[in-house]
N, C-alpha and C. Protein backbone atom coordinates (compact mmCIF):
# COMPACT_ATOMS: atom_id res chain seq x y z
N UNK A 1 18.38 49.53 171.53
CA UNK A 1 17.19 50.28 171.27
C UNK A 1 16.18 49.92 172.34
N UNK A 2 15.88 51.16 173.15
CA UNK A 2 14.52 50.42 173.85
C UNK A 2 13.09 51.28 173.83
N UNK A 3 12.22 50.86 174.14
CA UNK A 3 10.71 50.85 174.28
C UNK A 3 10.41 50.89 175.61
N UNK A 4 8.75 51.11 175.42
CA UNK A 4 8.16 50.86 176.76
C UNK A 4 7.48 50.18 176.49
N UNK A 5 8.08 48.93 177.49
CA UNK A 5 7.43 47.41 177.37
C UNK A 5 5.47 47.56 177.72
N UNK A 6 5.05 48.68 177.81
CA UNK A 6 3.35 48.51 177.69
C UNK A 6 3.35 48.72 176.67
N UNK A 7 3.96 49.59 175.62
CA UNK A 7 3.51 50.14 174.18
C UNK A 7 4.08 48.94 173.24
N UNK A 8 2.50 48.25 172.76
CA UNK A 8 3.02 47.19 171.56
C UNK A 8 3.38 47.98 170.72
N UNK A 9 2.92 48.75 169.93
CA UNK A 9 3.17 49.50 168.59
C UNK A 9 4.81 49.99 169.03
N UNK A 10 5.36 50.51 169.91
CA UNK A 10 6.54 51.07 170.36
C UNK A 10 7.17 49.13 170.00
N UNK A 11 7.08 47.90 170.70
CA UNK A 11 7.83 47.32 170.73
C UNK A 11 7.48 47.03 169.36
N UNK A 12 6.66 46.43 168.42
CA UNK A 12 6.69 46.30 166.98
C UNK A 12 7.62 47.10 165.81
N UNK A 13 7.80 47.84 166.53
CA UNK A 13 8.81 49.43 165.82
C UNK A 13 10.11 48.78 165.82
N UNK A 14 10.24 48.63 167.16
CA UNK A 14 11.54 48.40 167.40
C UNK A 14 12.10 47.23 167.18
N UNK A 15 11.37 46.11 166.96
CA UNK A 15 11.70 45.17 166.38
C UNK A 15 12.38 44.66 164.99
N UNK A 16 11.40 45.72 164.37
CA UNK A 16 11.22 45.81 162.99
C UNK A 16 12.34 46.69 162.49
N UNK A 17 12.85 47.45 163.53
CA UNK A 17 14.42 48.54 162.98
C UNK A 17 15.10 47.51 163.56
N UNK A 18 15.40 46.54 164.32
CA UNK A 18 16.42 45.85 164.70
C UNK A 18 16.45 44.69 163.64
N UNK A 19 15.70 44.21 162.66
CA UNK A 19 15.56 43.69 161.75
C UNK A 19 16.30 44.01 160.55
N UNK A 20 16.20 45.63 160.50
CA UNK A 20 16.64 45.87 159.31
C UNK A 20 17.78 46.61 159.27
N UNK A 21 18.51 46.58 160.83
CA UNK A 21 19.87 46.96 160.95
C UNK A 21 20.82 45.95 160.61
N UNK A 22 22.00 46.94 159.86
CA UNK A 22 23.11 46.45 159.52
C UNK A 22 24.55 45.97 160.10
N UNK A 23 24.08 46.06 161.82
CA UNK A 23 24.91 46.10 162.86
C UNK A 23 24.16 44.77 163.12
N UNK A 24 24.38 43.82 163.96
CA UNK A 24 24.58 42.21 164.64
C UNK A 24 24.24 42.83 165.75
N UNK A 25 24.42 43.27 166.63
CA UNK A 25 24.69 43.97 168.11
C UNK A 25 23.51 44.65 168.47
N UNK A 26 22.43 44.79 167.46
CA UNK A 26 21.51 45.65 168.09
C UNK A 26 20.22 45.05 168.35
N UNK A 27 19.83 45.01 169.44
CA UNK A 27 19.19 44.87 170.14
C UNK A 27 17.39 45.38 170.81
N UNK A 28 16.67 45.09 170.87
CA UNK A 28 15.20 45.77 171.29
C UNK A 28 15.23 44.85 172.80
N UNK A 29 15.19 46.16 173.59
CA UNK A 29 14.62 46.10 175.04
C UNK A 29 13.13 46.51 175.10
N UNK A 30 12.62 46.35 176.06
CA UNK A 30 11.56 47.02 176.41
C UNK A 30 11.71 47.06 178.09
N UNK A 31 11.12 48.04 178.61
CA UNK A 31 11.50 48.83 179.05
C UNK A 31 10.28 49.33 180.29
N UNK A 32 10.15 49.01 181.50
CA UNK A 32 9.19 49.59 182.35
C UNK A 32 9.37 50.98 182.06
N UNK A 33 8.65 51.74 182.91
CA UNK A 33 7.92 53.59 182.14
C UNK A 33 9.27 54.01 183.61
N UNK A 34 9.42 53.79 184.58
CA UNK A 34 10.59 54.03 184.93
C UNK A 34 11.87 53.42 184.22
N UNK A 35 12.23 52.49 184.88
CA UNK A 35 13.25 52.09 183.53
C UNK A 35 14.05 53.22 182.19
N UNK A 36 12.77 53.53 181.82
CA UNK A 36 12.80 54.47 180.18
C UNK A 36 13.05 55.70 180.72
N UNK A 37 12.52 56.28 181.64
CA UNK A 37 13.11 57.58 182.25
C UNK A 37 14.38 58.03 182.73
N UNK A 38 14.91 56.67 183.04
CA UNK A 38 15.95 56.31 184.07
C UNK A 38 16.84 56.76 182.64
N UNK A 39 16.85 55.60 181.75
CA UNK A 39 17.47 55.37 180.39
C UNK A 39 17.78 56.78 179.78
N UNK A 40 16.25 57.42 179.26
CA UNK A 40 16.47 58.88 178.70
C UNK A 40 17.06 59.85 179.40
N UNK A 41 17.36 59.73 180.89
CA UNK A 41 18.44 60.98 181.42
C UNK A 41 19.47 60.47 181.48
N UNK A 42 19.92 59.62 181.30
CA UNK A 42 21.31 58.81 180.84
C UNK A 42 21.48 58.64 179.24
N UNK A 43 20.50 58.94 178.22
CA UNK A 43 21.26 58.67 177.03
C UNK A 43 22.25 57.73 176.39
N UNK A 44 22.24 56.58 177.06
CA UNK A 44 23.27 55.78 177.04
C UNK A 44 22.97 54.41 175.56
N UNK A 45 21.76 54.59 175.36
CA UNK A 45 21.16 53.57 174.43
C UNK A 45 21.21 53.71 173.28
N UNK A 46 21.11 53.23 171.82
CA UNK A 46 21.60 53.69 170.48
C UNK A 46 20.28 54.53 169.75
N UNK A 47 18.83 53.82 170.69
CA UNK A 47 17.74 54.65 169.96
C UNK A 47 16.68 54.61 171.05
N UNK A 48 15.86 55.60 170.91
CA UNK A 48 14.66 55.54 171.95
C UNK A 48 13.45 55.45 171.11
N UNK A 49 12.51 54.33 171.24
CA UNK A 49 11.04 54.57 170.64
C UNK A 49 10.32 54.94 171.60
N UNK A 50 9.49 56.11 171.65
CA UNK A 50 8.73 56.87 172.18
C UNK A 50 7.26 57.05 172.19
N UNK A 51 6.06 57.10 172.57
CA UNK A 51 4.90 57.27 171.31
C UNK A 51 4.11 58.70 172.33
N UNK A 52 4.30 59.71 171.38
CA UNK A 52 4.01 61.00 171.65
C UNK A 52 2.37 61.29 170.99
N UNK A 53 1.50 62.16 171.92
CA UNK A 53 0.26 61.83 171.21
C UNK A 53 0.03 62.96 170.28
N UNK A 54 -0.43 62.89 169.73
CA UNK A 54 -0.64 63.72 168.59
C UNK A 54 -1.04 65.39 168.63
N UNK A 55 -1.90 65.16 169.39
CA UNK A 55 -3.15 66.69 169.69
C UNK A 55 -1.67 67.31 170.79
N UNK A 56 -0.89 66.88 171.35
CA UNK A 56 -0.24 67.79 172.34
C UNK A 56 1.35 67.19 171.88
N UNK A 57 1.62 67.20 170.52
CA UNK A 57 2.91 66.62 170.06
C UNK A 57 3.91 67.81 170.55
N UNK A 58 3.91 69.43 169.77
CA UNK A 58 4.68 70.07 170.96
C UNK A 58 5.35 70.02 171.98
N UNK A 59 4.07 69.84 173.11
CA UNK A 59 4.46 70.20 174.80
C UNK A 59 4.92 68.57 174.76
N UNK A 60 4.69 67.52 174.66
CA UNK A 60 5.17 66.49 174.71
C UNK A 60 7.09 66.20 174.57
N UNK A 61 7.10 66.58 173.26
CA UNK A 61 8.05 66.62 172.79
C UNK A 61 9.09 67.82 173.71
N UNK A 62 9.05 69.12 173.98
CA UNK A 62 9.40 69.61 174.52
C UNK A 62 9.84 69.25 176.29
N UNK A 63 8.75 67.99 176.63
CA UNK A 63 9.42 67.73 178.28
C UNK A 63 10.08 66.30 177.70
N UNK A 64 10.20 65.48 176.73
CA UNK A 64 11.40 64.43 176.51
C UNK A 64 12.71 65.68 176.36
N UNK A 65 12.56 66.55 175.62
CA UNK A 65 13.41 67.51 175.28
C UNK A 65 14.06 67.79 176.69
N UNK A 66 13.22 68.21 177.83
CA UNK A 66 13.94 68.58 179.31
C UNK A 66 14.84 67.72 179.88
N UNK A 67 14.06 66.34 179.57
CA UNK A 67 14.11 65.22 180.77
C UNK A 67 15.67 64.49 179.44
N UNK A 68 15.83 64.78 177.97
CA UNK A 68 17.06 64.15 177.49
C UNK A 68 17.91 65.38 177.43
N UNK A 69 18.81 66.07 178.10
CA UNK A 69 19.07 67.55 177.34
C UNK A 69 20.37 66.82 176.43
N UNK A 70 20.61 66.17 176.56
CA UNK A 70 21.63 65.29 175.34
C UNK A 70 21.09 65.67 173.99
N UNK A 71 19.68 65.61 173.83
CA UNK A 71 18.98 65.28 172.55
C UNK A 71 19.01 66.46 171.89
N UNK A 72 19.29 66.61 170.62
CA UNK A 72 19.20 67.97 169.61
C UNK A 72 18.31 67.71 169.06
N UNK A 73 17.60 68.50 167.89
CA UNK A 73 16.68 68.55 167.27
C UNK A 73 16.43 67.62 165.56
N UNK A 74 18.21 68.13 165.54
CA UNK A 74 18.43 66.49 164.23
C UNK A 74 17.61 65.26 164.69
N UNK A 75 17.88 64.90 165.82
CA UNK A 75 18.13 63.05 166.45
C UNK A 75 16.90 62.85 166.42
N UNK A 76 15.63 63.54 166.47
CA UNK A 76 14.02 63.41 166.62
C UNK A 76 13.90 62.79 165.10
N UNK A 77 13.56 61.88 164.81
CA UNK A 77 12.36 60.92 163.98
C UNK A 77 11.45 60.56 163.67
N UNK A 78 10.16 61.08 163.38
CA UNK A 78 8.78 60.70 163.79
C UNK A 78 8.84 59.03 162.83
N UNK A 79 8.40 58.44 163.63
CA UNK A 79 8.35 57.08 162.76
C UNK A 79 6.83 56.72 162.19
N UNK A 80 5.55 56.53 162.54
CA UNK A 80 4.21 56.86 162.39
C UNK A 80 3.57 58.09 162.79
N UNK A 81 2.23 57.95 162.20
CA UNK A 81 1.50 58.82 162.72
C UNK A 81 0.28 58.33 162.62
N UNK A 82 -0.47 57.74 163.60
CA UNK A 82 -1.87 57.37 163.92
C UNK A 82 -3.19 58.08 163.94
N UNK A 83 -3.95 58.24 163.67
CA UNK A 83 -5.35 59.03 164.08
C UNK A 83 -6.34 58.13 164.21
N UNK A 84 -6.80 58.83 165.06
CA UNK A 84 -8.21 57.83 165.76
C UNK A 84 -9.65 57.80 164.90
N UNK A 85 -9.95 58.17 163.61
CA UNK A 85 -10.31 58.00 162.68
C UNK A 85 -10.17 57.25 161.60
N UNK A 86 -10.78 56.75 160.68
CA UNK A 86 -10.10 56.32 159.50
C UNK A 86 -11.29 57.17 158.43
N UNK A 87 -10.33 57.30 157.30
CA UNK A 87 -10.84 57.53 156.14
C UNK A 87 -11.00 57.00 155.44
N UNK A 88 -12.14 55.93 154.63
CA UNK A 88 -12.64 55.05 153.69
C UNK A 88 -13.37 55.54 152.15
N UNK A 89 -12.97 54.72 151.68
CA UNK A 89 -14.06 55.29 150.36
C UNK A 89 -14.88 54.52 150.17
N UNK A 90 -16.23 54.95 149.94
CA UNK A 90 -17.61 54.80 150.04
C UNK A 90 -17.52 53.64 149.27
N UNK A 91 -18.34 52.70 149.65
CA UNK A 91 -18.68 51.73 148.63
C UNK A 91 -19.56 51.77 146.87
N UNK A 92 -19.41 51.20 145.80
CA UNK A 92 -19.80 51.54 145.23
C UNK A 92 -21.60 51.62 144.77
N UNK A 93 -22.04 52.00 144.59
CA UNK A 93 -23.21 51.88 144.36
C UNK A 93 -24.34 50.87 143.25
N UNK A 94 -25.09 50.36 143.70
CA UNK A 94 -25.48 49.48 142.73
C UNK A 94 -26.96 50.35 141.89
């Protein structure tokens, strides 16, 4: 399984599925941003963590789509979903 060794949240992911795999053998790389390019037109790895941004998830998704043509539409996973907001509930009032 590899990552891109700048994206913590990407390597935390991948840690955390190599944790809870049932295979011995699997592994978390991380991965320079070449490296990972290199990797995704070769397809050769058991999983790719990715982190696609939200507002342009589409067109994003659509050029991993170019750059893996291996990849079908099953094999996509969204694993989180972040927003640059949070939503809280108000404190209570005295």
């Amino acid at each position: 399984m590899v990552y891109d060794v700048a994206d913590r949240t990407a390597r935390e992911l991948a840690e955390r599925i190599v944790a809870l795999a049932e295979r011995s053998d699997v592994t978390a790389v991380g991965l320079s941003a070449r490296e990972l390019d290199v990797a995704l037109d070769a397809g050769n790895d058991l999983a790719f963590i990715i982190s696609i941004a939200r507002g342009s998830y589409c067109a994003a998704l659509a050029a991993v789509a170019r750059q893996a043509p291996w990849m079908t539409p099953g094999t996509v996973q969204p694993l989180i979903d972040t927003r640059a907001y949070t939503i809280a509930p108000r404190p209570p009032r005295s």
